[in-house]
N, C-alpha and C. Protein backbone atom coordinates (compact mmCIF):
# COMPACT_ATOMS: atom_id res chain seq x y z
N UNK A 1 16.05 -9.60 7.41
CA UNK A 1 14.99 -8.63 7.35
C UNK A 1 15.34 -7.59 6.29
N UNK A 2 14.16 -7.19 5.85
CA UNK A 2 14.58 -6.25 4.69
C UNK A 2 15.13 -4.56 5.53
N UNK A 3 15.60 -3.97 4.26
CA UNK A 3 16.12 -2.76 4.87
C UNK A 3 15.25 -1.58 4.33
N UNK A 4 14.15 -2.12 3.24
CA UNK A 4 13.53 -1.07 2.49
C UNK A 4 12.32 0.18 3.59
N UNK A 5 11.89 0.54 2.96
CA UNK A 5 10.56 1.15 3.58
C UNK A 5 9.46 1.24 3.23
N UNK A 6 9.39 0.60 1.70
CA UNK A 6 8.29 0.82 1.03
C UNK A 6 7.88 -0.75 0.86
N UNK A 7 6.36 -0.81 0.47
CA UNK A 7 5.50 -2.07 0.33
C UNK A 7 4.77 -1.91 -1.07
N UNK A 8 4.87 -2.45 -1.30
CA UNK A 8 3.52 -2.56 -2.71
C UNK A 8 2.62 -3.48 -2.53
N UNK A 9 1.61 -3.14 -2.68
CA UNK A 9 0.06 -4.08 -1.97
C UNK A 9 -0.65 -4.46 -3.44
N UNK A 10 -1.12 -5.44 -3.62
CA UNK A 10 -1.65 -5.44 -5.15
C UNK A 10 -2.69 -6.52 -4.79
N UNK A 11 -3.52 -6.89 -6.26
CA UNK A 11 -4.56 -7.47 -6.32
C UNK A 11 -6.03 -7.07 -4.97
N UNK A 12 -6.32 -5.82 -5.03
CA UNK A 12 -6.89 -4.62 -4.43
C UNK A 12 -7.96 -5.23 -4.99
N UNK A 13 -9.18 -4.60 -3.95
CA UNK A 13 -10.43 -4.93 -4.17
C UNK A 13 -10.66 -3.44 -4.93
N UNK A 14 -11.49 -3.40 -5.53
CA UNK A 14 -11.83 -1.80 -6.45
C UNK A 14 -12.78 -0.98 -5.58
N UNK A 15 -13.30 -1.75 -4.46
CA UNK A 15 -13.71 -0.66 -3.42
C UNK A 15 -13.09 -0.04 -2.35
N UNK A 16 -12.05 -0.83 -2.13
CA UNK A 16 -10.95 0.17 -0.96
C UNK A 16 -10.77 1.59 -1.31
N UNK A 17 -10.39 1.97 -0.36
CA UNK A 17 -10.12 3.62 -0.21
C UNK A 17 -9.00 3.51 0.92
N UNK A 18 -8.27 5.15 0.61
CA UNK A 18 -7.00 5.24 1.14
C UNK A 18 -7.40 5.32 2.31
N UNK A 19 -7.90 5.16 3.04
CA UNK A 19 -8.51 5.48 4.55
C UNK A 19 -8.58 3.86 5.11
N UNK A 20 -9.20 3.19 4.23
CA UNK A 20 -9.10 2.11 4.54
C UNK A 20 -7.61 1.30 4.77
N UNK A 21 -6.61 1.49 3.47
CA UNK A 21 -5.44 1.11 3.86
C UNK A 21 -4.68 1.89 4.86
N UNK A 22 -4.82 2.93 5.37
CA UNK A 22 -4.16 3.62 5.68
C UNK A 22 -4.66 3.14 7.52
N UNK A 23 -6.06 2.85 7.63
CA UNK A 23 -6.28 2.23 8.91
C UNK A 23 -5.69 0.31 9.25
N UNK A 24 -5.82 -0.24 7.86
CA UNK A 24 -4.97 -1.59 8.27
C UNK A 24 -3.70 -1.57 8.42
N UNK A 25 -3.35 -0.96 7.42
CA UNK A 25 -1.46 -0.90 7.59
C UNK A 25 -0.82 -0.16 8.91
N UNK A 26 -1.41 1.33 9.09
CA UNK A 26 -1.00 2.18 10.11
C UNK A 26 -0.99 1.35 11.62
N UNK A 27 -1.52 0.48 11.48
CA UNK A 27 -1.41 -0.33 13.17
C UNK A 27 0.14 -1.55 13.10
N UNK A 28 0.25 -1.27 11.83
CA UNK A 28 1.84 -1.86 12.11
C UNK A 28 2.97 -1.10 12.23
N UNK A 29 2.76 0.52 11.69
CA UNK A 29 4.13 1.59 11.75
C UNK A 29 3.53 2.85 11.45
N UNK A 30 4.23 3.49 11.55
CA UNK A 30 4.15 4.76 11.19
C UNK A 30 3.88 5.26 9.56
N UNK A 31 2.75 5.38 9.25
CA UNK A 31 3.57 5.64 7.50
C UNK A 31 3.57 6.99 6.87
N UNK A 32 4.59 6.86 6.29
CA UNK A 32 5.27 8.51 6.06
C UNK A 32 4.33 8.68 4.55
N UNK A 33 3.86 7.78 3.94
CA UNK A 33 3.26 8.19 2.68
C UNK A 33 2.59 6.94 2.13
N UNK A 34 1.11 7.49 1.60
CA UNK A 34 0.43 6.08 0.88
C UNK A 34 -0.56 6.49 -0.39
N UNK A 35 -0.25 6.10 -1.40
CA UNK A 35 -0.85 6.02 -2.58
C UNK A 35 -1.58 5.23 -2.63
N UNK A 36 -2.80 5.16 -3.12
CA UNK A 36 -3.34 4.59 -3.95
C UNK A 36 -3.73 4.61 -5.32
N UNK A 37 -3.46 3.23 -5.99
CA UNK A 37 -3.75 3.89 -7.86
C UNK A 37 -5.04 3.02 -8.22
N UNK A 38 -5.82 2.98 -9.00
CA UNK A 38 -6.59 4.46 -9.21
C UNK A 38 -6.80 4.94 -7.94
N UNK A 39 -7.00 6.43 -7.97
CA UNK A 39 -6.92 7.12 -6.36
C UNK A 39 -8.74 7.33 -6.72
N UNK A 40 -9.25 7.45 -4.82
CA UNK A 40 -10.52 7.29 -4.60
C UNK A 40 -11.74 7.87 -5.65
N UNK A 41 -10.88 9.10 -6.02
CA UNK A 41 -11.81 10.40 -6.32
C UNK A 41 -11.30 10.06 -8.34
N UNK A 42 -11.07 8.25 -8.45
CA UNK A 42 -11.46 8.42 -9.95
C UNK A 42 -12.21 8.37 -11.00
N UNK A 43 -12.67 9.04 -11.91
CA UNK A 43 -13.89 8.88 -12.81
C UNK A 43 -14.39 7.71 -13.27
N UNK A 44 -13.29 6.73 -13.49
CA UNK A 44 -13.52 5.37 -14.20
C UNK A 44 -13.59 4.15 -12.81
N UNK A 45 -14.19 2.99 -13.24
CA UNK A 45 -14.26 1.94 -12.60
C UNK A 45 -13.02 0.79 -13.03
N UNK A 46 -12.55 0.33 -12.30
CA UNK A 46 -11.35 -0.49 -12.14
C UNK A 46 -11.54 -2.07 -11.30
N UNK A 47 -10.98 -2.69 -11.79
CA UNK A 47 -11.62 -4.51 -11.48
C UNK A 47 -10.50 -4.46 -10.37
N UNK A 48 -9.41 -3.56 -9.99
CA UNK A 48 -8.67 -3.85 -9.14
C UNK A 48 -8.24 -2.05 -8.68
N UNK A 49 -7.11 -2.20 -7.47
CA UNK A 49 -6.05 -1.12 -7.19
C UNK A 49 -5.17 -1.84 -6.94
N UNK A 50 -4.23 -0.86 -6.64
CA UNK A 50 -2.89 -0.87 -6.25
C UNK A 50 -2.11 -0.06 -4.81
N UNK A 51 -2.10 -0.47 -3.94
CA UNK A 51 -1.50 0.81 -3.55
C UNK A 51 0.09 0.63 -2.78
N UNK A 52 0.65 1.79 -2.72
CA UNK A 52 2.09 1.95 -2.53
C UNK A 52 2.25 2.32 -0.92
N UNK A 53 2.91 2.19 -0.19
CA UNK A 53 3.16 2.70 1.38
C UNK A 53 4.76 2.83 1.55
N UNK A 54 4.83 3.51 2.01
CA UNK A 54 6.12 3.91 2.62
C UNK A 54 6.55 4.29 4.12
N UNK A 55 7.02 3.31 4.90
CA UNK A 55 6.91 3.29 6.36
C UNK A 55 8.14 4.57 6.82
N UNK A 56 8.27 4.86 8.07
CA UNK A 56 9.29 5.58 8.77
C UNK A 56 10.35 4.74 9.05
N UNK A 57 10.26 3.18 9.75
CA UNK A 57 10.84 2.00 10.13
C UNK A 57 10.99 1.25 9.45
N UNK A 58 11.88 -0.03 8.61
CA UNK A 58 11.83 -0.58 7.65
C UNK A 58 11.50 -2.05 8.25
N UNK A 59 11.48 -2.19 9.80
CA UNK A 59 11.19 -3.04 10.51
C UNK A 59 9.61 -3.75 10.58
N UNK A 60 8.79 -2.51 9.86
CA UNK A 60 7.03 -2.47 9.30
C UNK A 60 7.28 -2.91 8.39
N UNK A 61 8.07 -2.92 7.46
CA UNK A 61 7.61 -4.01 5.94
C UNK A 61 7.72 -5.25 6.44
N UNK A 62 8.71 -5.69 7.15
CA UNK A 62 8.90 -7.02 7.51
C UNK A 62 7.56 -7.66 8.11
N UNK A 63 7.14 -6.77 9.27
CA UNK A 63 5.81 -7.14 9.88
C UNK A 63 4.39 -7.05 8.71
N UNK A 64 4.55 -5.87 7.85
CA UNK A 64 3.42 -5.78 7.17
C UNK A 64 2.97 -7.19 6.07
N UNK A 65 4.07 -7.40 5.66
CA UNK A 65 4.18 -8.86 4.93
C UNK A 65 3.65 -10.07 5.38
N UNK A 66 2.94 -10.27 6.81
CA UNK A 66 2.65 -11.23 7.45
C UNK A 66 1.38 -11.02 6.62
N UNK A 67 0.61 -10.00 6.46
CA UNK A 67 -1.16 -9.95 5.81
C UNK A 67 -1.04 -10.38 4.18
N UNK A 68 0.19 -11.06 3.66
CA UNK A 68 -0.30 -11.49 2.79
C UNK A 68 -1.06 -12.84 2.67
N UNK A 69 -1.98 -13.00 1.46
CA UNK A 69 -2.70 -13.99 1.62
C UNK A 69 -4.29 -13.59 2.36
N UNK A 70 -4.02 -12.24 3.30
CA UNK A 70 -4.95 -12.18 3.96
C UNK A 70 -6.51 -11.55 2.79
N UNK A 71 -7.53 -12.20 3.51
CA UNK A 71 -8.54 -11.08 2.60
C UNK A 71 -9.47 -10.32 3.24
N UNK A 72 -9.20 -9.23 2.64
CA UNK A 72 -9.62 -8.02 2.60
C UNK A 72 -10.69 -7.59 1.18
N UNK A 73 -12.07 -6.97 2.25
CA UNK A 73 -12.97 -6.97 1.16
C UNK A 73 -13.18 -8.22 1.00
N UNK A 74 -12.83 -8.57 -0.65
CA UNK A 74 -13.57 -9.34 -1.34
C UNK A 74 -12.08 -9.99 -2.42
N UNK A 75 -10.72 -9.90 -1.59
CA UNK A 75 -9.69 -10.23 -2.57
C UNK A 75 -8.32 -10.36 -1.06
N UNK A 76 -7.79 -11.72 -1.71
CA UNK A 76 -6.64 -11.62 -0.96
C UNK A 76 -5.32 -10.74 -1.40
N UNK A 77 -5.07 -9.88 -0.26
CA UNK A 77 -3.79 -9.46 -0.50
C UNK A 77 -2.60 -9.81 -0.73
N UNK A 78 -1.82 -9.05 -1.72
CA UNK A 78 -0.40 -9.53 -1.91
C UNK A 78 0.56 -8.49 -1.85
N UNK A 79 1.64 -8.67 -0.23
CA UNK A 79 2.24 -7.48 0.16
C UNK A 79 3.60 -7.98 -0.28
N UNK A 80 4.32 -6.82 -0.73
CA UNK A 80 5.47 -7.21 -0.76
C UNK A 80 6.39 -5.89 -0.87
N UNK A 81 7.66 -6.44 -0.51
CA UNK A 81 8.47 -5.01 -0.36
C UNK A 81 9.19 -4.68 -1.19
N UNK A 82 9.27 -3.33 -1.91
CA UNK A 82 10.02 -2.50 -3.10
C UNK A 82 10.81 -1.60 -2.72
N UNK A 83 12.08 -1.82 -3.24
CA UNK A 83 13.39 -0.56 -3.41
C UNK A 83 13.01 0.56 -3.30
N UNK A 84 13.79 1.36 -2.45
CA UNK A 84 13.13 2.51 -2.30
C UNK A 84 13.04 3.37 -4.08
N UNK A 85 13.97 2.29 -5.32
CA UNK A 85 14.01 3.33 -6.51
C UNK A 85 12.93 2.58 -7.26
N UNK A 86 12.17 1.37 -6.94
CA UNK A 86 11.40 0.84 -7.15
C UNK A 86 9.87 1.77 -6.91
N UNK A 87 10.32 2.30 -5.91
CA UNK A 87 8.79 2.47 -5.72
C UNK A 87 8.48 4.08 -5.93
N UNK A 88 8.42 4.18 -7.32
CA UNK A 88 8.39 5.64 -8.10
C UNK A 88 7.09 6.09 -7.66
N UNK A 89 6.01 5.42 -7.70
CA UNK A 89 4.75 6.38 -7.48
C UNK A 89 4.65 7.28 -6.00
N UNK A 90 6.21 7.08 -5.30
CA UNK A 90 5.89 7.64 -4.01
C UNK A 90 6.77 8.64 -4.06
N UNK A 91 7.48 8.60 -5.68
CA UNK A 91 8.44 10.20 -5.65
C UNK A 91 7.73 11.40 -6.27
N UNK A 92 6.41 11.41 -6.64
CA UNK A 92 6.06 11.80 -7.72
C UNK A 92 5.57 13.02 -6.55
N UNK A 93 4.88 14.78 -7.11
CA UNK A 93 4.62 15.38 -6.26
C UNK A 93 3.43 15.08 -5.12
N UNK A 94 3.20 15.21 -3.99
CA UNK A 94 2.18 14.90 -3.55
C UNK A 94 1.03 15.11 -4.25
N UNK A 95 -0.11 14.80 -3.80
CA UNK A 95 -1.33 14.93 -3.75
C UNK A 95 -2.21 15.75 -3.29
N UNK A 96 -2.76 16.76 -3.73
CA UNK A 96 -3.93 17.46 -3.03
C UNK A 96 -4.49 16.97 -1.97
């Protein structure tokens, strides 16, 4: 099992919103922090997102990884787990 805490979720439908990931993922752990890139409130249109999570338990990446493949929206997900020095967009200052 991995030891990380963070996930990187990719090939995103361009209509998700952080609310949305934040209600699929959150029923597997606790999560201490979740990005999404482009974030909801962006000017431009995007054929995809990205988004980053960072659990409390590193025992949730292991479980969160089972939804890959899964689809969501209108695109299957691809979860996978990143180093905690990997996963820079979750050091950066918060967010408004």
């Amino acid at each position: 099992m991995t030891s990380s805490t963070c996930l990187e979720i990719t090939n995103l439908s361009s209509a998700v919103s952080s609310e949305q990931m934040r209600t699929l993922f959150g029923f597997l752990g606790d999560i201490e922090e979740l990005r999404l890139y482009p974030p909801d409130n962006a000017p431009l249109s995007f054929s995809s997102k990205v988004c980053y999570i960072k659990y409390r338990d590193p025992s949730s990446v292991g479980v969160a990884q089972h939804l890959t493949n899964t689809v969501f929206i209108d695109r299957a997900l691809i979860v996978v787990p990143c180093a905690e020095g990997e996963c820079r967009p979750l050091r950066l200052k918060k967010q408004p």
